[in-house]
PDB file of N, CA and C in Angstrom:
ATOM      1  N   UNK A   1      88.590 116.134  97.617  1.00  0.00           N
ATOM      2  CA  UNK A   1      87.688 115.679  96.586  1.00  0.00           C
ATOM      3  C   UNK A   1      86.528 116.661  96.433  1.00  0.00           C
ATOM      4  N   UNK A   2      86.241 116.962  97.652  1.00  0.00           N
ATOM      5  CA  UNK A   2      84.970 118.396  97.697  1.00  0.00           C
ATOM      6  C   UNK A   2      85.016 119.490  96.625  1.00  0.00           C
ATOM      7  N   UNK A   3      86.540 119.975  96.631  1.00  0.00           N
ATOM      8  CA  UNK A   3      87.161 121.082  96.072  1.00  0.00           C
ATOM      9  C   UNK A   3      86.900 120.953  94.596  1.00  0.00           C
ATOM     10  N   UNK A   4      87.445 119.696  93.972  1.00  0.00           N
ATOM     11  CA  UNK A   4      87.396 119.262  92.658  1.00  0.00           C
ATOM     12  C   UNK A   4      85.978 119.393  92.353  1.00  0.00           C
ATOM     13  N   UNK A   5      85.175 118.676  92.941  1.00  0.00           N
ATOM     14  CA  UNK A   5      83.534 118.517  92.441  1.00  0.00           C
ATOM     15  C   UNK A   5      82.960 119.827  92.461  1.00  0.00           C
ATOM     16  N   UNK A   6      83.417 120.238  93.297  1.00  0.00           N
ATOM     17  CA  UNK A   6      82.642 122.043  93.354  1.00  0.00           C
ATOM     18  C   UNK A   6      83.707 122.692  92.081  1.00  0.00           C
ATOM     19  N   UNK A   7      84.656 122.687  91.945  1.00  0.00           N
ATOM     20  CA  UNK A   7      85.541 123.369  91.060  1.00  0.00           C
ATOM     21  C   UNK A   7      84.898 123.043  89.671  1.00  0.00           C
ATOM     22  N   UNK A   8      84.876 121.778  89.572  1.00  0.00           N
ATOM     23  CA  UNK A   8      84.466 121.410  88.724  1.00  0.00           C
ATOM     24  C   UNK A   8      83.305 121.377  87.672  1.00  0.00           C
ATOM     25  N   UNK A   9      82.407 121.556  88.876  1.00  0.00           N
ATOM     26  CA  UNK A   9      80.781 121.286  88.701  1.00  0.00           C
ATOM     27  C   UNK A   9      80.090 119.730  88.727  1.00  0.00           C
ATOM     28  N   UNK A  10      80.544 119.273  89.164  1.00  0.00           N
ATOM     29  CA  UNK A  10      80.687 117.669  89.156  1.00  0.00           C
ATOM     30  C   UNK A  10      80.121 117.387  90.070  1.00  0.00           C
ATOM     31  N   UNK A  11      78.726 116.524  89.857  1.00  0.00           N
ATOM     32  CA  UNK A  11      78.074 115.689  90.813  1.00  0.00           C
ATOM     33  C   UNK A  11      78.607 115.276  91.864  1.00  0.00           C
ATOM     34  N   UNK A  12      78.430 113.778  92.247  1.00  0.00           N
ATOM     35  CA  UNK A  12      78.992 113.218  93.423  1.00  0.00           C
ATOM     36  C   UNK A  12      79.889 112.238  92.323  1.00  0.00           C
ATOM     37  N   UNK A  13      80.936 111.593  93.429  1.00  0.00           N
ATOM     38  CA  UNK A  13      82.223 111.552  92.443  1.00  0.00           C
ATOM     39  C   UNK A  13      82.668 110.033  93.526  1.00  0.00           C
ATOM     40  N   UNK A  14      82.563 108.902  92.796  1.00  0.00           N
ATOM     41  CA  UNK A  14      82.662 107.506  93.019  1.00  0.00           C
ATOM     42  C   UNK A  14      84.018 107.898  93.392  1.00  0.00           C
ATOM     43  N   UNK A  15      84.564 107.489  94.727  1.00  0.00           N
ATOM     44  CA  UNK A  15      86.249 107.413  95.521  1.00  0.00           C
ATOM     45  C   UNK A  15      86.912 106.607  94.483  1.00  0.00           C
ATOM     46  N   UNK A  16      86.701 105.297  94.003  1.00  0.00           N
ATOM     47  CA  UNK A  16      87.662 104.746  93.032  1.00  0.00           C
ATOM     48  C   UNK A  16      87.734 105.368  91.447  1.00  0.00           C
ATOM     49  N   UNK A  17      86.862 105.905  91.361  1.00  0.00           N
ATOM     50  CA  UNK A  17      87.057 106.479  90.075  1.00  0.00           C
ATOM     51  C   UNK A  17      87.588 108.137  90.344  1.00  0.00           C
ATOM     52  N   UNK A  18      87.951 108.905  91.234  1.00  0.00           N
ATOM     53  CA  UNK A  18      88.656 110.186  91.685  1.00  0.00           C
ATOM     54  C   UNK A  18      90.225 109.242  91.759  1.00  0.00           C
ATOM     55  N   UNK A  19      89.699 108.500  92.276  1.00  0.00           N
ATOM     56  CA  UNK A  19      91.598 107.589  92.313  1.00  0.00           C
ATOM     57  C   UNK A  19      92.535 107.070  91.018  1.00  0.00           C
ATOM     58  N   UNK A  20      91.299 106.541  90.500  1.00  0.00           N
ATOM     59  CA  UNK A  20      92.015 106.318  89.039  1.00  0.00           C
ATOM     60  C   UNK A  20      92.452 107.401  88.480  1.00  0.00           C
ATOM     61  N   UNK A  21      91.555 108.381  88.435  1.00  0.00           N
ATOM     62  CA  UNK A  21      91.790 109.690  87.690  1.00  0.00           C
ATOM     63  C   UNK A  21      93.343 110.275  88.428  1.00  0.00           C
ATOM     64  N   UNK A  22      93.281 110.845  89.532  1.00  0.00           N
ATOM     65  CA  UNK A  22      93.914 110.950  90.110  1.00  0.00           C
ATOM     66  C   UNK A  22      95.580 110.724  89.996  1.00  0.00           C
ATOM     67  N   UNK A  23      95.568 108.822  90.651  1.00  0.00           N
ATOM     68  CA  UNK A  23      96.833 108.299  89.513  1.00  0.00           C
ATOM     69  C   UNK A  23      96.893 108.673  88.515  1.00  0.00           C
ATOM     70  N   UNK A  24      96.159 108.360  87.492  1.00  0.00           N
ATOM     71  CA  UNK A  24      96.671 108.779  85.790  1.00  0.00           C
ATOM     72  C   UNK A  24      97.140 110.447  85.763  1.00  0.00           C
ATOM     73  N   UNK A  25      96.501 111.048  86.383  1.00  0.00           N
ATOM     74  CA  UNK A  25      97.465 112.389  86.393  1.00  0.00           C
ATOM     75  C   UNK A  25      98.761 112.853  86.840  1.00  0.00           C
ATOM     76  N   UNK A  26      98.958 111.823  87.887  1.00  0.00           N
ATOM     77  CA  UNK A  26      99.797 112.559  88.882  1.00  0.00           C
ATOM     78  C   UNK A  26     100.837 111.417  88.264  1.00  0.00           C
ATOM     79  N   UNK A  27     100.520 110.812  87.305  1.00  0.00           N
ATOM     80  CA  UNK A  27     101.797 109.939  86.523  1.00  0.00           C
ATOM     81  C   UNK A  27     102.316 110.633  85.611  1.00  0.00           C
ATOM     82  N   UNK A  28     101.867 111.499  85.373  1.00  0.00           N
ATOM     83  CA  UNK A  28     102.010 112.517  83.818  1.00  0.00           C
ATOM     84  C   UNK A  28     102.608 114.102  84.369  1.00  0.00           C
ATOM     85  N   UNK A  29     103.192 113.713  85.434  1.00  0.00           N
ATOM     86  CA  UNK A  29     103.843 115.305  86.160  1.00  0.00           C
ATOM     87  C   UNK A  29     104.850 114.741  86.982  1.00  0.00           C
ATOM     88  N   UNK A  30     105.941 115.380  86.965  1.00  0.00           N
ATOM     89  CA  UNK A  30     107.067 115.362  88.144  1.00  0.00           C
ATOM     90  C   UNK A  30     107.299 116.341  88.733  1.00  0.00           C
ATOM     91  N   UNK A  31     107.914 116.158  89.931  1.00  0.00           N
ATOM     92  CA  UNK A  31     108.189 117.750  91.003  1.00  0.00           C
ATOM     93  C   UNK A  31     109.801 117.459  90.787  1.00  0.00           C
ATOM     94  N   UNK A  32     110.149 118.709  90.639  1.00  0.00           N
ATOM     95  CA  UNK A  32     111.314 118.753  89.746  1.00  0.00           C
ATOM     96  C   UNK A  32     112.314 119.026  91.145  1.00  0.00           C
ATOM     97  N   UNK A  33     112.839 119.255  92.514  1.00  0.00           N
ATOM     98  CA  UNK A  33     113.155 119.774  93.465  1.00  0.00           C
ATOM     99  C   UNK A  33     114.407 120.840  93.404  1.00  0.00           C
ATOM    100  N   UNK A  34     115.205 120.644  91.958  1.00  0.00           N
ATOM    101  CA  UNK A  34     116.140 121.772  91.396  1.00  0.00           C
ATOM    102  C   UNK A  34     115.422 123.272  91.676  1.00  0.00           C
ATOM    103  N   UNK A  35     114.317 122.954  90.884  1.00  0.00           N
ATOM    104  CA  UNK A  35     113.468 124.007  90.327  1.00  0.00           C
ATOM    105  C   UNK A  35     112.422 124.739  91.112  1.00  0.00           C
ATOM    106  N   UNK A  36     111.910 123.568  91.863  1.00  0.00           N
ATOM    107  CA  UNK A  36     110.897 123.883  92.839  1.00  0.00           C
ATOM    108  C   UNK A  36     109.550 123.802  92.124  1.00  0.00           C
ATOM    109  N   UNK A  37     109.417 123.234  90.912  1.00  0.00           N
ATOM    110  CA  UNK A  37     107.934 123.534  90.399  1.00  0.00           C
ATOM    111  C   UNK A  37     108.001 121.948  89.763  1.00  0.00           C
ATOM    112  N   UNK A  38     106.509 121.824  89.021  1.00  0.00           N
ATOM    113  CA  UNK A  38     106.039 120.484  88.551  1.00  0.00           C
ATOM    114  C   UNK A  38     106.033 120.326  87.249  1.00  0.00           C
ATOM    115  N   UNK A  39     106.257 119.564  86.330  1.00  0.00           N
ATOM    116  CA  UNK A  39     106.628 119.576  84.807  1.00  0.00           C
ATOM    117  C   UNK A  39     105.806 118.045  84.459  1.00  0.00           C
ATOM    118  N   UNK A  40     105.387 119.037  83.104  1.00  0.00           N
ATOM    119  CA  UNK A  40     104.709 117.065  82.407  1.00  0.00           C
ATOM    120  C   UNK A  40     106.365 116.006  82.231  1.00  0.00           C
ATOM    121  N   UNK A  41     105.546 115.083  82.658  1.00  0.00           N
ATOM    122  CA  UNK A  41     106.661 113.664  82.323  1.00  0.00           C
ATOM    123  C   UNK A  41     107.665 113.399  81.636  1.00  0.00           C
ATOM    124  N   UNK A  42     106.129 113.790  80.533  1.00  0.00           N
ATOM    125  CA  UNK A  42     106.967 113.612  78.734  1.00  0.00           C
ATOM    126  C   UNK A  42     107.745 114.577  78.598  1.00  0.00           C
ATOM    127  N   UNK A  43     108.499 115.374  79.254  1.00  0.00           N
ATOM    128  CA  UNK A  43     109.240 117.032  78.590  1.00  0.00           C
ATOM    129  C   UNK A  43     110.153 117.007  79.619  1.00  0.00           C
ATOM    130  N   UNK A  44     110.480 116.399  80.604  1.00  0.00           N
ATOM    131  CA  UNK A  44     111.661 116.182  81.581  1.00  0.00           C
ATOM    132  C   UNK A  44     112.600 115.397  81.136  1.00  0.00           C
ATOM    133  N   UNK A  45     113.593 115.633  81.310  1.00  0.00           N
ATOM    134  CA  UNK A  45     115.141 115.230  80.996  1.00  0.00           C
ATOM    135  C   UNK A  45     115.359 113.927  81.886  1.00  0.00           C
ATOM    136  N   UNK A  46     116.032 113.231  81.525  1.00  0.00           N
ATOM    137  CA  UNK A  46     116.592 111.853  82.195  1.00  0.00           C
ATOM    138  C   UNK A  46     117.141 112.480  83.315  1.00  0.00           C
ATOM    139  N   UNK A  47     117.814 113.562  83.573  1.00  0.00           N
ATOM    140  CA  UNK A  47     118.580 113.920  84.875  1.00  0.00           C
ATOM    141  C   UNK A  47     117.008 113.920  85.850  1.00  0.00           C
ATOM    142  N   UNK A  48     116.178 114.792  85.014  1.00  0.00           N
ATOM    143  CA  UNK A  48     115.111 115.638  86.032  1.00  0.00           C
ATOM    144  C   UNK A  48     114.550 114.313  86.478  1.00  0.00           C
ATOM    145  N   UNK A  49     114.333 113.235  85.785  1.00  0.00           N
ATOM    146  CA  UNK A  49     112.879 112.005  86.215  1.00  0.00           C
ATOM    147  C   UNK A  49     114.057 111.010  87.085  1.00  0.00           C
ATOM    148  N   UNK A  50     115.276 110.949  87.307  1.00  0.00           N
ATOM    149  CA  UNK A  50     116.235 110.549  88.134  1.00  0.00           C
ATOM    150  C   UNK A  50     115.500 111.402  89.403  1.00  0.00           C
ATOM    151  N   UNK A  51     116.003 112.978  89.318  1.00  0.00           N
ATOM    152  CA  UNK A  51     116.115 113.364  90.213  1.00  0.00           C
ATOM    153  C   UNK A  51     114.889 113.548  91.199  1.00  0.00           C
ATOM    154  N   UNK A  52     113.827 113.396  90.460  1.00  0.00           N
ATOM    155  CA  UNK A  52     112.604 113.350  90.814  1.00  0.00           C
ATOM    156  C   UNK A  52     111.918 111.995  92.031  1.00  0.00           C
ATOM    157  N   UNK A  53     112.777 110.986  90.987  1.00  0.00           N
ATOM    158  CA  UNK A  53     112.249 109.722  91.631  1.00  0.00           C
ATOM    159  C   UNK A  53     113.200 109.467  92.861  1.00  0.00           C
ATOM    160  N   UNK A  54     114.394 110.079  92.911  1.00  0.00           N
ATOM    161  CA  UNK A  54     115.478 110.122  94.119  1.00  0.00           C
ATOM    162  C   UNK A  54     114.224 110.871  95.249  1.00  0.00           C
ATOM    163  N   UNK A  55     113.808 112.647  95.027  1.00  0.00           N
ATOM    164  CA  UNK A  55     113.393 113.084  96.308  1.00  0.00           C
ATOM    165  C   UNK A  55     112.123 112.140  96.377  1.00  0.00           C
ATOM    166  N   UNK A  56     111.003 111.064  95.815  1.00  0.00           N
ATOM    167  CA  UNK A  56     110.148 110.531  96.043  1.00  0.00           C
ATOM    168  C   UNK A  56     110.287 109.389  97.033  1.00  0.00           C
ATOM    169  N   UNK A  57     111.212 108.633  96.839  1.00  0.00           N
ATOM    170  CA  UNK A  57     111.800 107.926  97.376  1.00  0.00           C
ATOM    171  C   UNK A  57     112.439 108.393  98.805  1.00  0.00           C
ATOM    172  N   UNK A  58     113.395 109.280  98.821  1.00  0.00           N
ATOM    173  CA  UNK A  58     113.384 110.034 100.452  1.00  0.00           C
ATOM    174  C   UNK A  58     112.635 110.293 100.903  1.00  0.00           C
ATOM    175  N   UNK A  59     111.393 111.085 100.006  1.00  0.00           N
ATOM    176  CA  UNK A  59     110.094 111.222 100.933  1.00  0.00           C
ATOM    177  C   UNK A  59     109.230 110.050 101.828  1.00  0.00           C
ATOM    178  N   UNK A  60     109.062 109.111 100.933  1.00  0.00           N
ATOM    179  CA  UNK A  60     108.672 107.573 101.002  1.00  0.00           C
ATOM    180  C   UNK A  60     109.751 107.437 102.239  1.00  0.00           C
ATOM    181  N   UNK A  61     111.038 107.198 102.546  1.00  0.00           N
ATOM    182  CA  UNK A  61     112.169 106.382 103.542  1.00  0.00           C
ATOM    183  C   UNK A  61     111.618 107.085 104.474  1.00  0.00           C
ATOM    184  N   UNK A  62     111.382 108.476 104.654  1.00  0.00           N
ATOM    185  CA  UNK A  62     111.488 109.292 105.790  1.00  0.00           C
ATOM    186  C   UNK A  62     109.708 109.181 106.357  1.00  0.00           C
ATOM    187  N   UNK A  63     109.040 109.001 105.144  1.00  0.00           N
ATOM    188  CA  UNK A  63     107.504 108.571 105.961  1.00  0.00           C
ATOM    189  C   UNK A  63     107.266 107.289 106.917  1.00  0.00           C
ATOM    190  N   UNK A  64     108.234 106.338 106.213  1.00  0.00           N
ATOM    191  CA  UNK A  64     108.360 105.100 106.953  1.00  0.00           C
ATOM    192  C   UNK A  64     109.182 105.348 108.180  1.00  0.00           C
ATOM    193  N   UNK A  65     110.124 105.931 108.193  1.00  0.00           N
ATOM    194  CA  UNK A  65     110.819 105.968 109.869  1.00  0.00           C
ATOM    195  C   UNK A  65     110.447 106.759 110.124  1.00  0.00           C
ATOM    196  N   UNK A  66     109.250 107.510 110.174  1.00  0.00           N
ATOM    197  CA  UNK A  66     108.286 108.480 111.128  1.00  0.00           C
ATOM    198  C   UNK A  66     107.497 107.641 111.737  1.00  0.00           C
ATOM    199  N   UNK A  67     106.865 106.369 110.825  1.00  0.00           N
ATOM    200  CA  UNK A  67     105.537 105.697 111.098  1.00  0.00           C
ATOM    201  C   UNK A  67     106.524 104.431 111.725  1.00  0.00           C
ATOM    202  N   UNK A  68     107.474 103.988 111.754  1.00  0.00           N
ATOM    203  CA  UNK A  68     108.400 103.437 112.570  1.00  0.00           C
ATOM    204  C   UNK A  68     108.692 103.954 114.131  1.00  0.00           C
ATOM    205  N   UNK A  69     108.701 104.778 113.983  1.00  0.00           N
ATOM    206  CA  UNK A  69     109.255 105.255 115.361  1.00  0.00           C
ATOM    207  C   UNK A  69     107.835 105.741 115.718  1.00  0.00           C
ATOM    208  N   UNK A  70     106.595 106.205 115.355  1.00  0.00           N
ATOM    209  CA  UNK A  70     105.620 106.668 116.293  1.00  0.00           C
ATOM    210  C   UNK A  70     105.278 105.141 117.072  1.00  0.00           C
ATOM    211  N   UNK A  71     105.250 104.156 115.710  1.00  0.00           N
ATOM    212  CA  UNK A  71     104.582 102.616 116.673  1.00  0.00           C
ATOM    213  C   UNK A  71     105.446 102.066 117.395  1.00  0.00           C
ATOM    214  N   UNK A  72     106.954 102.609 117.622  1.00  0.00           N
ATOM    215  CA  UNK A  72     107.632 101.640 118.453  1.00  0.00           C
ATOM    216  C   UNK A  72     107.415 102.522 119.619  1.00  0.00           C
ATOM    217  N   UNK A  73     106.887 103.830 119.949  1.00  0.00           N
ATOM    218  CA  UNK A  73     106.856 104.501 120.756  1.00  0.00           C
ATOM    219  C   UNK A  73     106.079 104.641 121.704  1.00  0.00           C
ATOM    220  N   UNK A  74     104.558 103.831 120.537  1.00  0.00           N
ATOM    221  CA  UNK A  74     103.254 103.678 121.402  1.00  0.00           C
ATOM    222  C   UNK A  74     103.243 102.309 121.797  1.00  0.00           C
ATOM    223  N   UNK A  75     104.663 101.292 121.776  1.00  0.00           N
ATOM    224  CA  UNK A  75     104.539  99.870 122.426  1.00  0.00           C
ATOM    225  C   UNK A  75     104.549 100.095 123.558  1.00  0.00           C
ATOM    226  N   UNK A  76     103.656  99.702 124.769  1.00  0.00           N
ATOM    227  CA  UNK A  76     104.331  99.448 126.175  1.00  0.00           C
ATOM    228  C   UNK A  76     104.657  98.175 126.622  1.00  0.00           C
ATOM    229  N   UNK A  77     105.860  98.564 127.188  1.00  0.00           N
ATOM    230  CA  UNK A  77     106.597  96.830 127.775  1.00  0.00           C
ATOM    231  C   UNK A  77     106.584  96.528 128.945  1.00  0.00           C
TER     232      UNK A  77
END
């Protein structure tokens, strides 16, 4: 958030309103993983916003059985 406000020139910068902003942008871009780069929304192909929401979703499964297995790791019995 530092980066942005200094980049920017931007005062101090309310956390929920960097978030809103934030979301609304990062709704309007996909990471394409064919390609390796990021594309507006609106200009991606039904294959690309498939394929997009497939690697998001692995990313998402594989964050959860990381954060799965660190807490079953730090149980002691």
């Amino acid at each position: 958030m530092n980066i942005v406000k200094k980049t920017m020139g931007h005062g101090d910068i309310n956390v929920d309103v960097y978030s809103k902003v934030w979301d609304e942008c990062y709704s309007q871009v996909l990471f394409l993983p064919s390609k390796n780069r990021f594309t507006r929304a609106n200009a991606a192909s039904k294959k690309d916003r498939i394929e997009s929401a497939e690697q998001k979703l692995e990313v998402s499964f594989n964050s959860f059985i990381m954060i799965i297995s660190f807490s079953s790791s730090s149980i002691e019995i």
